[in-house]
N, C-alpha and C. Protein backbone atom coordinates (compact mmCIF):
# COMPACT_ATOMS: atom_id res chain seq x y z
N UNK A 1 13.20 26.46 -26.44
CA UNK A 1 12.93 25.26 -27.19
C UNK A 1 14.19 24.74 -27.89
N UNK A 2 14.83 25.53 -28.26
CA UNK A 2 16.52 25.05 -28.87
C UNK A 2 17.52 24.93 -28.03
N UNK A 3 17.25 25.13 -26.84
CA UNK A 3 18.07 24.26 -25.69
C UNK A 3 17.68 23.09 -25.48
N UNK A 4 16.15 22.97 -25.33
CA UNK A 4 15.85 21.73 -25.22
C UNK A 4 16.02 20.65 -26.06
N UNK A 5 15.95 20.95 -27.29
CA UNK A 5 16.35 19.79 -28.84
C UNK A 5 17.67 19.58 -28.67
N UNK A 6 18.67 20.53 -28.53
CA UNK A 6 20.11 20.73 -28.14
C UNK A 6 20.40 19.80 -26.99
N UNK A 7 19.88 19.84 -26.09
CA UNK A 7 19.94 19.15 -24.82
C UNK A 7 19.62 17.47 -25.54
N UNK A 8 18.68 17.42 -25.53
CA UNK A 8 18.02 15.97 -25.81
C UNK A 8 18.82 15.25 -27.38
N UNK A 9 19.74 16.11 -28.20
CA UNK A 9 20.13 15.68 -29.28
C UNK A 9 21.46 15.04 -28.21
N UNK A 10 22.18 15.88 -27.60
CA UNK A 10 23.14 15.47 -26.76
C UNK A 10 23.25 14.45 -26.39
N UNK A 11 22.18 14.28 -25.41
CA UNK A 11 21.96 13.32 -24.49
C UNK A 11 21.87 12.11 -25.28
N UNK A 12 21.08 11.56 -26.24
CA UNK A 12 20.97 10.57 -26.82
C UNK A 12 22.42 10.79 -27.53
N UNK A 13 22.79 11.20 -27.95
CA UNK A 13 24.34 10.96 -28.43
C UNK A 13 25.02 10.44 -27.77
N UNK A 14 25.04 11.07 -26.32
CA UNK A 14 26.25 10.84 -25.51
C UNK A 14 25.47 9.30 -24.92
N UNK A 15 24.51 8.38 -24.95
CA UNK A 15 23.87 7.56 -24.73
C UNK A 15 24.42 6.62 -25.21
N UNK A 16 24.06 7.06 -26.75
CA UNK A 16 24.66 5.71 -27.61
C UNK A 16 26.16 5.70 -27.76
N UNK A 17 27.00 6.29 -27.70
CA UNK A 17 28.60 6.35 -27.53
C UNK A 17 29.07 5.15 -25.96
N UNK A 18 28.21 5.72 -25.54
CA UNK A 18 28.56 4.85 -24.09
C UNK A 18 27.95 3.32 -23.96
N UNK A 19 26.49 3.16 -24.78
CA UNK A 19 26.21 2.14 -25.01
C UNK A 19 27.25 1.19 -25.73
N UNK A 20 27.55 1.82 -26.66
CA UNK A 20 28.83 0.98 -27.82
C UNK A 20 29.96 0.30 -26.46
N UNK A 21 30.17 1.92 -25.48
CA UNK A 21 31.33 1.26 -24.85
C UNK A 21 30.90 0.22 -23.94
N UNK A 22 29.77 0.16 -23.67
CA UNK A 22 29.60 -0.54 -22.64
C UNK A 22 29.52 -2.06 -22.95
N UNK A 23 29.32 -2.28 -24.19
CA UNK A 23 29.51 -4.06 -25.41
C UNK A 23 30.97 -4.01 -25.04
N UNK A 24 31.66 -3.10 -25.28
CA UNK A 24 32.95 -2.94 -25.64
C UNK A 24 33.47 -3.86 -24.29
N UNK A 25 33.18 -3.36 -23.44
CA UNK A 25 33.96 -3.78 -21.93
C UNK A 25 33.10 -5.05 -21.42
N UNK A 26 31.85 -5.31 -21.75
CA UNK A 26 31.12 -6.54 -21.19
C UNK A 26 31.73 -7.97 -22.27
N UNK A 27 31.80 -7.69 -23.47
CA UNK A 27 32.16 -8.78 -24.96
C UNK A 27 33.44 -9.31 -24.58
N UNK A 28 33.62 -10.43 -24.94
CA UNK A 28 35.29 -10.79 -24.82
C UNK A 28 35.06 -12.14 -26.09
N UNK A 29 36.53 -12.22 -26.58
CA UNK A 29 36.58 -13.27 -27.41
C UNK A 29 37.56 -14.62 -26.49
N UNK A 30 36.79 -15.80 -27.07
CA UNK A 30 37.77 -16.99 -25.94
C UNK A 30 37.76 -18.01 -27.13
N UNK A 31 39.01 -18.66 -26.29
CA UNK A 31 39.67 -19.97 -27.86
C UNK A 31 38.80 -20.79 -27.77
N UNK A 32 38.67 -21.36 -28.49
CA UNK A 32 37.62 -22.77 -28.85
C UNK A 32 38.38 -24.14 -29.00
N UNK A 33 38.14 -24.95 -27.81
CA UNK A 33 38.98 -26.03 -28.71
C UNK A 33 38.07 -27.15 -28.05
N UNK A 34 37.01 -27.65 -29.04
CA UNK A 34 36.27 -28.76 -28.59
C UNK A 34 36.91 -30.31 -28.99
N UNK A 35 37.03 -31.72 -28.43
CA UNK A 35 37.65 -32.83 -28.89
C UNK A 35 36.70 -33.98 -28.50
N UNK A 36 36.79 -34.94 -29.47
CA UNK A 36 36.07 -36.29 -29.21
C UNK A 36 36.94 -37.12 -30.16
N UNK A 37 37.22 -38.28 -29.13
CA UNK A 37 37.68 -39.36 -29.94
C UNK A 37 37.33 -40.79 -30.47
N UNK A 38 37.44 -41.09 -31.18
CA UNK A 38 36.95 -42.38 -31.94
C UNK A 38 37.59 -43.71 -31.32
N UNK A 39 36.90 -44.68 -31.09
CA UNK A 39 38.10 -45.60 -30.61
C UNK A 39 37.44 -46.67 -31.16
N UNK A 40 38.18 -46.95 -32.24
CA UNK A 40 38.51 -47.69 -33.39
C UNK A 40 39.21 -48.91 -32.89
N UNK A 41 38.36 -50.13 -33.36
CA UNK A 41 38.59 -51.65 -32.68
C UNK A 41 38.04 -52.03 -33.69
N UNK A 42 38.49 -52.58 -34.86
CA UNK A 42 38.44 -53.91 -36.00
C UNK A 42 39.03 -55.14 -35.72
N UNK A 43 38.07 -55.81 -35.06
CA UNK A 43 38.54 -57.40 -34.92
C UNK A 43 38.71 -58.57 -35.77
N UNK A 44 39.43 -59.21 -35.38
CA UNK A 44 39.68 -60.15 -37.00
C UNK A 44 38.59 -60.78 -37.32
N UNK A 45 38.46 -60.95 -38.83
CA UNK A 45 37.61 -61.13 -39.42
C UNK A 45 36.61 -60.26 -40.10
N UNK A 46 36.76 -58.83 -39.52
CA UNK A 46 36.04 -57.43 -39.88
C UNK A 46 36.65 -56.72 -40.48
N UNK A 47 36.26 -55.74 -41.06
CA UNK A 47 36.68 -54.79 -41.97
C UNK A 47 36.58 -53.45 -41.55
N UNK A 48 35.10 -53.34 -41.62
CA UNK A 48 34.57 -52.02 -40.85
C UNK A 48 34.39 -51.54 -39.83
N UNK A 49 33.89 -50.35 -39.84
CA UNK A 49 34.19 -49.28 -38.73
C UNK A 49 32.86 -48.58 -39.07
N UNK A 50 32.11 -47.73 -37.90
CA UNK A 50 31.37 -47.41 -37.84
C UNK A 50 31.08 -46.24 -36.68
N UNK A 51 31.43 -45.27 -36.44
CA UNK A 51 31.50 -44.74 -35.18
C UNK A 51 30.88 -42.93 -35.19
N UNK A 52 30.45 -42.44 -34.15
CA UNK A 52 29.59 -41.36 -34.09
C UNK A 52 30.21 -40.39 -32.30
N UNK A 53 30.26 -39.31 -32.87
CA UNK A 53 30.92 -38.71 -31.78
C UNK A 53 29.58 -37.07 -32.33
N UNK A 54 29.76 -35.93 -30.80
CA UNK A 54 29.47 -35.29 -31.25
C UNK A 54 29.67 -33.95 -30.31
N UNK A 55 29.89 -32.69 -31.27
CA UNK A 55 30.28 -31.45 -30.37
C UNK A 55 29.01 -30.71 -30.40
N UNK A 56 29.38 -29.64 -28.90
CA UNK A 56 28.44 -28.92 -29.01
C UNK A 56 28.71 -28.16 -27.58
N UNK A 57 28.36 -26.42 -27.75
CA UNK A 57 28.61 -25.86 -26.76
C UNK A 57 28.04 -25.80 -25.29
N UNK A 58 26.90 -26.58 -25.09
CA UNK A 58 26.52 -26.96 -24.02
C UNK A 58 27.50 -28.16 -23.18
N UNK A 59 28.41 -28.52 -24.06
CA UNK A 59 29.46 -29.25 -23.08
C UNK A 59 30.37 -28.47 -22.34
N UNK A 60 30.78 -27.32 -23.06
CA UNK A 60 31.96 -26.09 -22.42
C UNK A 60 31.23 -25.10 -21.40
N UNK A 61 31.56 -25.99 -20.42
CA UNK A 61 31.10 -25.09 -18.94
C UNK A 61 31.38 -24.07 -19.23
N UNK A 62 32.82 -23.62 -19.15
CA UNK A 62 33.77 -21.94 -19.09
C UNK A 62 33.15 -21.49 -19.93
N UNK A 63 31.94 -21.74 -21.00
CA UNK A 63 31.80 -20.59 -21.81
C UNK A 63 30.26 -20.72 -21.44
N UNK A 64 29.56 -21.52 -21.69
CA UNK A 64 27.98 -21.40 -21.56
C UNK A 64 27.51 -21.22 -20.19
N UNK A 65 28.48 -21.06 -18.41
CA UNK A 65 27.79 -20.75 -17.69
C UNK A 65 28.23 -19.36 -17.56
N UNK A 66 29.41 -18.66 -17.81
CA UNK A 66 29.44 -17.38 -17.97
C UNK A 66 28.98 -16.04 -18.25
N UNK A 67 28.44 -16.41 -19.11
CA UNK A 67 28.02 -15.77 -20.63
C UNK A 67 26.57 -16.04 -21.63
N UNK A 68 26.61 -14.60 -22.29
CA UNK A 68 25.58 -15.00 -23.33
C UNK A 68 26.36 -15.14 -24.59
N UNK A 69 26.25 -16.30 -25.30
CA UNK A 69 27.33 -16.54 -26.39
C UNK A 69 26.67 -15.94 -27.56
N UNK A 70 27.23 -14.53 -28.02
CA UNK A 70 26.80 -13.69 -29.35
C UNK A 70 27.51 -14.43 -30.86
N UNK A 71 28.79 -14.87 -30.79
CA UNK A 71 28.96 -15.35 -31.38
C UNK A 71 30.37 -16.09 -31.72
N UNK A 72 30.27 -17.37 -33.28
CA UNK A 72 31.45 -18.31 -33.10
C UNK A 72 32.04 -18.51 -34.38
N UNK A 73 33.01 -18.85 -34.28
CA UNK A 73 33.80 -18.62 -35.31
C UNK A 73 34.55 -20.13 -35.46
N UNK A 74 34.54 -20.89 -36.27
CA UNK A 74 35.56 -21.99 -36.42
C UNK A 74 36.07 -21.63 -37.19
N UNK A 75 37.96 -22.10 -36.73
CA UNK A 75 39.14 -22.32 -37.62
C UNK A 75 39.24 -22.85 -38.15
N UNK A 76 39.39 -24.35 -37.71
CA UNK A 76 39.71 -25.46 -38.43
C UNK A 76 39.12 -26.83 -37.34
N UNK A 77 38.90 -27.94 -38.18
CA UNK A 77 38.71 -29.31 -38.10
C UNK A 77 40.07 -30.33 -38.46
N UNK A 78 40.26 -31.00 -37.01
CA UNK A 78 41.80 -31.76 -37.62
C UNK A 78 41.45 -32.95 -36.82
N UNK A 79 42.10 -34.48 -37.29
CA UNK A 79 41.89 -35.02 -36.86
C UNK A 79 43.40 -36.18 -37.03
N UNK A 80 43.65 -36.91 -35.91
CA UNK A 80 44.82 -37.58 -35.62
C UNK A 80 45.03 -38.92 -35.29
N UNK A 81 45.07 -39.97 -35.90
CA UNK A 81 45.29 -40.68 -35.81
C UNK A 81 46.27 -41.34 -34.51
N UNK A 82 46.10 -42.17 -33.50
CA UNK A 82 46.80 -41.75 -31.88
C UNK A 82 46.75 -43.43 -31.78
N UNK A 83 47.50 -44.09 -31.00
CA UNK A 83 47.95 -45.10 -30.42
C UNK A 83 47.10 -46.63 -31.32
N UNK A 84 48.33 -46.80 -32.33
CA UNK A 84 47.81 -47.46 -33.52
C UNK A 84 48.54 -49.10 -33.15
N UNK A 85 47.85 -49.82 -33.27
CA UNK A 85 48.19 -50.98 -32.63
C UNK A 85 47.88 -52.64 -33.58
N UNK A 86 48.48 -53.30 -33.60
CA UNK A 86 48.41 -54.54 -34.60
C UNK A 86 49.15 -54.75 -35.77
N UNK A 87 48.57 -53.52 -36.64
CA UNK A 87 49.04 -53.28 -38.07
C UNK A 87 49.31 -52.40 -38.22
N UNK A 88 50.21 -51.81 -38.61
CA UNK A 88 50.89 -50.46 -38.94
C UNK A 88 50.72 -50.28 -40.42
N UNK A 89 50.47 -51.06 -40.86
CA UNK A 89 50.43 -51.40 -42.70
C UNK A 89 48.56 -51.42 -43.27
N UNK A 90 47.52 -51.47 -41.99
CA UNK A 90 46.19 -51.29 -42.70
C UNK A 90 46.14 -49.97 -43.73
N UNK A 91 45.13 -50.06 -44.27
CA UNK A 91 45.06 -48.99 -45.18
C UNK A 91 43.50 -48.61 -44.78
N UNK A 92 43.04 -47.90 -44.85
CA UNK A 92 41.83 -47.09 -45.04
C UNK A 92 41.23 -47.02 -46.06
N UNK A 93 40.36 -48.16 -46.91
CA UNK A 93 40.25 -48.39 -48.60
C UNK A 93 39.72 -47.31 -48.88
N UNK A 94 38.39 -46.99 -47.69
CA UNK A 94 37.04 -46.38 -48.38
C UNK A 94 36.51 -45.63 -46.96
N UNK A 95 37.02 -44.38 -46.31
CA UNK A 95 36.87 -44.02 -45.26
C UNK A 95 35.90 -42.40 -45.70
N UNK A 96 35.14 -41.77 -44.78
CA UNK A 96 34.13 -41.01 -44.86
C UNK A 96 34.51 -40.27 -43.46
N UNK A 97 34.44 -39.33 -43.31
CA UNK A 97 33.77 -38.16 -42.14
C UNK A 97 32.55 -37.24 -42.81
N UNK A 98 31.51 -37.69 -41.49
CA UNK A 98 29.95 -37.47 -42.07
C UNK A 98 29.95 -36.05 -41.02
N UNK A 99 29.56 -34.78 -41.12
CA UNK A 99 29.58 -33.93 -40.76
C UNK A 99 28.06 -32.67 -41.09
N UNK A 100 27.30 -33.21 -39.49
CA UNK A 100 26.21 -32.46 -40.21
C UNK A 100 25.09 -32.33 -38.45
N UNK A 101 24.15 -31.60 -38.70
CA UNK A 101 23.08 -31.12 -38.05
C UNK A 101 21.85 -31.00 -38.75
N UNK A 102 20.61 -30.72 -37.70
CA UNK A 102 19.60 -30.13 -37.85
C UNK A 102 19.62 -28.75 -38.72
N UNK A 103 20.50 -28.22 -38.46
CA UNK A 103 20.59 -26.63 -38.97
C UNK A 103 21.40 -26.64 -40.86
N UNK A 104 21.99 -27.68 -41.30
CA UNK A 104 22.65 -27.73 -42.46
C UNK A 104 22.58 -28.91 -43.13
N UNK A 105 22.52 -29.18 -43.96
CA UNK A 105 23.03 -30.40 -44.60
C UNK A 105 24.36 -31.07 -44.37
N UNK A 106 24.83 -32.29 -44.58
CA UNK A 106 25.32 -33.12 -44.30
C UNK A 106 26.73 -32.74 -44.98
N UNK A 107 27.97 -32.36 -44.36
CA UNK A 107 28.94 -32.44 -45.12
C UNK A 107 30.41 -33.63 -44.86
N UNK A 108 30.59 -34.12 -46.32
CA UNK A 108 31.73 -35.25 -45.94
C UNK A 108 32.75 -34.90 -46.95
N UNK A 109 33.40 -35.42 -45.87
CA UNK A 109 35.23 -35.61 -46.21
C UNK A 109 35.50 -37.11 -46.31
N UNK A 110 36.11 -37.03 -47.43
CA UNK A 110 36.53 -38.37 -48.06
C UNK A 110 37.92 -38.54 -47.17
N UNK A 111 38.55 -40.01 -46.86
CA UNK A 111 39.49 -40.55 -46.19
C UNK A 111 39.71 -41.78 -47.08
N UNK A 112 40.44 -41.70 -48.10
CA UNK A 112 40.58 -43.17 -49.07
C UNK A 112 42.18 -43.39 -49.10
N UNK A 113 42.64 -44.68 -49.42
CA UNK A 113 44.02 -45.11 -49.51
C UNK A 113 44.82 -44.50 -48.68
N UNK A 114 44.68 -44.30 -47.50
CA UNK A 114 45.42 -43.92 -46.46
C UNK A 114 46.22 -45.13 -45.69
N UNK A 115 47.61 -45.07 -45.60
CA UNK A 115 48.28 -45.94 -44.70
C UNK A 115 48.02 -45.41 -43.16
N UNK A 116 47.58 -46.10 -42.16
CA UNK A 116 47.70 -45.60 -41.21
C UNK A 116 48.67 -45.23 -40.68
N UNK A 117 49.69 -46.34 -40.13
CA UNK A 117 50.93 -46.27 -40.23
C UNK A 117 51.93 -44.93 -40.99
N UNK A 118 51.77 -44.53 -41.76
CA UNK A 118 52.05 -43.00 -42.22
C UNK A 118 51.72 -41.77 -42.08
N UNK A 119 50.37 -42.24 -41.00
CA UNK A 119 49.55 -40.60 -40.46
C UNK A 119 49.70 -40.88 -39.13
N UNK A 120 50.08 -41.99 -39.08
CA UNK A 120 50.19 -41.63 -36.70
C UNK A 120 50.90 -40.71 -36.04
N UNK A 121 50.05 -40.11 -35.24
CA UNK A 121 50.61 -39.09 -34.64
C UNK A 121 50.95 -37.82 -35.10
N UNK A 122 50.70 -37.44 -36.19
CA UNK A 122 50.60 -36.27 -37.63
C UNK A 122 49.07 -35.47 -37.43
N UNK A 123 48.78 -34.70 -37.14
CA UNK A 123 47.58 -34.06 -37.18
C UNK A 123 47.24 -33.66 -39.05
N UNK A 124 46.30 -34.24 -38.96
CA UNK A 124 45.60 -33.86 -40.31
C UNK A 124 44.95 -32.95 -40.37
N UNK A 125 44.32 -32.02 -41.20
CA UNK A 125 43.12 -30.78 -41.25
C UNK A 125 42.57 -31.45 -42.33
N UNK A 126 41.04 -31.33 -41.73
CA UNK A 126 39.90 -31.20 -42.59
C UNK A 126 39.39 -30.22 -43.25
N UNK A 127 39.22 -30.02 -44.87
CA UNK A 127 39.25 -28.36 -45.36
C UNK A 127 37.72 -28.67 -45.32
N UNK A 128 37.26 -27.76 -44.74
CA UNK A 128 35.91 -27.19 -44.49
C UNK A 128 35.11 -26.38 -44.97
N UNK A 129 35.34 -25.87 -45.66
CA UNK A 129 35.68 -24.74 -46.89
C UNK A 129 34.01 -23.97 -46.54
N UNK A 130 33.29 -23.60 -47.00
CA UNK A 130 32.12 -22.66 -46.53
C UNK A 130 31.47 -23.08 -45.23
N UNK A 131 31.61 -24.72 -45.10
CA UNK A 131 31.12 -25.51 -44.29
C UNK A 131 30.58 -25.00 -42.45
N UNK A 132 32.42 -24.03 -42.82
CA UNK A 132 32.78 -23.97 -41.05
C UNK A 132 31.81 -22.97 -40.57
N UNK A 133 31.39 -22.25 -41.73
CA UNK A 133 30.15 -21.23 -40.99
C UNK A 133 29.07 -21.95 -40.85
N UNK A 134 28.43 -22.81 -41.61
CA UNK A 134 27.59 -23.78 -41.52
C UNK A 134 27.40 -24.42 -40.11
N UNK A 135 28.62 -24.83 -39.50
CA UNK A 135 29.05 -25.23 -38.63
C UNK A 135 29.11 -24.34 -37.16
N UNK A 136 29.67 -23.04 -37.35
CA UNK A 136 29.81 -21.78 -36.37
C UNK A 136 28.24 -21.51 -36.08
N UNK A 137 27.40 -21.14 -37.49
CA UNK A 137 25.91 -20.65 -36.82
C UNK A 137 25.49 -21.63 -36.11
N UNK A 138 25.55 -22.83 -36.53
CA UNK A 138 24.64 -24.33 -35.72
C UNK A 138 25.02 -24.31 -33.79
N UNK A 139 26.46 -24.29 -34.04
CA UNK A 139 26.39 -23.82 -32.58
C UNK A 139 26.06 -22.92 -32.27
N UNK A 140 25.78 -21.64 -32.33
CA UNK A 140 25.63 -20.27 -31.92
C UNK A 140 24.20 -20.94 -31.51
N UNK A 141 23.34 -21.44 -32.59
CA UNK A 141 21.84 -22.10 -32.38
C UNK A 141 21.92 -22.72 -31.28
N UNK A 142 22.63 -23.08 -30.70
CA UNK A 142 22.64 -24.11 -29.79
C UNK A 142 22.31 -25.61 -29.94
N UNK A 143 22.64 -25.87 -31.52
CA UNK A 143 22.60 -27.10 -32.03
C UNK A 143 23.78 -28.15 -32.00
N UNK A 144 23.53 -29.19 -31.83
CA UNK A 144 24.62 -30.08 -31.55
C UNK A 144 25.44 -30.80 -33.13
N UNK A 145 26.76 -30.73 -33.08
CA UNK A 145 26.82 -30.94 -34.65
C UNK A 145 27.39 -32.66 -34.14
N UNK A 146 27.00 -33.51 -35.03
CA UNK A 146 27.52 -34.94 -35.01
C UNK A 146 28.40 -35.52 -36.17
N UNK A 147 29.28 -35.95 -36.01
CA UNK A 147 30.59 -36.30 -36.87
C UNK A 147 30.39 -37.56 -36.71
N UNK A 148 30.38 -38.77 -37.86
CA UNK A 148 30.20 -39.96 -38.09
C UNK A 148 31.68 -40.32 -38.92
N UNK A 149 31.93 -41.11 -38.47
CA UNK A 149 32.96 -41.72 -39.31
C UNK A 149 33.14 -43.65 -39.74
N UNK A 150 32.81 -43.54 -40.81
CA UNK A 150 32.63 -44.75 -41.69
C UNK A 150 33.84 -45.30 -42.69
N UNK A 151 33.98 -46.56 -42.32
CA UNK A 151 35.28 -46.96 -43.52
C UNK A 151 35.57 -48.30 -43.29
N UNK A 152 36.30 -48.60 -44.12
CA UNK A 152 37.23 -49.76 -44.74
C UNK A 152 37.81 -49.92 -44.59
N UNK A 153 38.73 -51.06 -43.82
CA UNK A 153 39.81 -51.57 -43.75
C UNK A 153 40.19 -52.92 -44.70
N UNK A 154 41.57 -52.54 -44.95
CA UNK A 154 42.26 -53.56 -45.67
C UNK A 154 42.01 -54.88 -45.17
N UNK A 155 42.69 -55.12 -43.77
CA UNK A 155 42.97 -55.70 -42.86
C UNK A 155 42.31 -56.14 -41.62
N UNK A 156 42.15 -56.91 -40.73
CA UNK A 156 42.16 -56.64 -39.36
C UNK A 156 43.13 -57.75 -38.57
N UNK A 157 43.11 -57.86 -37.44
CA UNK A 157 42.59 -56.74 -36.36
C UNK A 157 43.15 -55.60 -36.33
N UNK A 158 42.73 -54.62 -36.11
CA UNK A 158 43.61 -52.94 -35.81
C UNK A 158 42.74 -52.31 -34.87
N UNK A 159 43.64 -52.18 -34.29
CA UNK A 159 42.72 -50.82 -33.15
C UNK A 159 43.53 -49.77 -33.37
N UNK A 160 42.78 -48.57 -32.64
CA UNK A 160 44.05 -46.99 -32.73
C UNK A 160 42.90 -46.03 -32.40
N UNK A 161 43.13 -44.54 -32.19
CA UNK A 161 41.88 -43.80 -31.69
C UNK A 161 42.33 -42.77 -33.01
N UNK A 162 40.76 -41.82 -33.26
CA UNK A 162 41.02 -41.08 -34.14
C UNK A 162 40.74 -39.81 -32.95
N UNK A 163 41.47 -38.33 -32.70
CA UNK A 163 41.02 -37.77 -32.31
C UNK A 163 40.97 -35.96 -33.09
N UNK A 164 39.41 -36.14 -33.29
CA UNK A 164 39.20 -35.43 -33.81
C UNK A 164 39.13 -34.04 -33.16
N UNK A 165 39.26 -32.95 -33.28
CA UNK A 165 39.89 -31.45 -32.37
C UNK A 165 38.59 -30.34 -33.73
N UNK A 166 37.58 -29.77 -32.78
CA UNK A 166 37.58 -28.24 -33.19
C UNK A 166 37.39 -27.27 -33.10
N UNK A 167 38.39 -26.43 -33.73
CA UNK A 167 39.09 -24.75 -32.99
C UNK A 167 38.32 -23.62 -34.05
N UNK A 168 38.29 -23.05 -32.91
CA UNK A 168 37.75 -21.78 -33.24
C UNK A 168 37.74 -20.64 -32.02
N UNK A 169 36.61 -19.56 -32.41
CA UNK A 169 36.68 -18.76 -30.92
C UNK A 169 35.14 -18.64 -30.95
N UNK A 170 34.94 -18.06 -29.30
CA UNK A 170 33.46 -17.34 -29.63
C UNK A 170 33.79 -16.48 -28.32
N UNK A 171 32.38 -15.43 -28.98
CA UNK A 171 32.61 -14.18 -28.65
C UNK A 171 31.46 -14.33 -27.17
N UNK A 172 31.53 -13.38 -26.70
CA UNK A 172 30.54 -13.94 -25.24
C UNK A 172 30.19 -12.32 -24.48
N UNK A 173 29.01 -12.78 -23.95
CA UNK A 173 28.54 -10.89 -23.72
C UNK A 173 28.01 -11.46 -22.01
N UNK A 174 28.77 -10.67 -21.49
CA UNK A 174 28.49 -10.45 -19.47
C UNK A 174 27.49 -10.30 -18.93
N UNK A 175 26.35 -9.14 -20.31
CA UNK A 175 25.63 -8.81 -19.49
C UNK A 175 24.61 -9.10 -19.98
């Protein structure tokens, strides 16, 4: 009988050691870099802007037909101001990034008194601050997060694209 408990204490030992390894060798971590851009057209006589983009891991083939996605991690949110055209001198009076899902409440980043002309081509970061987990579980959910961006212009006409970038990793299981 104490071979047998001996035996069977083993065995489940040596079970779960190999189980661990076996996450170990199926899991892998991969970069994250999702992008959507804004394309920003204020025609004369207008002010505002109004525009809606949105990420989500059912767009990233390489990771959602692979894999079972265990889990994600965002770095950072940056966004760039790219091929700015008319006015180099608009300003951004009263600008917003609306940042939100089903799974969280709504989080925004203020964009006020900004020269455009002084951020072209400069990557900005958005501080995200508890947010980005907010953000990491929603995808893991398989929820789609939508970024709105609202504002003011000084001026028009201006066109230019905003392109917004976000990095992170997620973790992904084979089997």
């Amino acid at each position: 009988m104490k071979k047998l408990t001996f035996l069977l204490f083993v065995s489940v030992f040596a079970f779960s050691c190999l189980s661990d390894d076996i996450d170990e060798l199926t899991e892998q971590d991969i970069d994250l870099e999702i992008d959507e851009t804004f394309d920003v057209d204020i025609v004369e006589g207008t002010t505002t802007f109004k525009g809606q983009e949105s990420f989500s891991l059912e767009d990233e083939d390489d990771i959602t037909d692979l894999a079972t996605v265990e889990k994600v991690t965002i770095k950072s949110m940056t966004y760039e101001v790219k091929n700015l055209a008319n006015d180099q001198d608009a300003i951004v009076l009263n600008g917003t990034f609306k940042v939100s899902s089903a799974e969280f409440n709504t989080i925004e980043f203020p964009l006020t008194n900004v020269t455009l002309g002084d951020i072209e081509n400069q990557v900005q970061t958005i501080d995200l601050g508890s947010g980005a987990s907010d953000i990491a579980q929603a995808l893991l959910n398989d929820a789609t997060i939508s970024v709105e961006f609202d504002a003011n212009f000084s001026e028009s006409p201006v066109n230019f694209d905003i392109e917004l970038v976000l990095t992170g990793s997620v973790t992904i299981d084979f089997l």
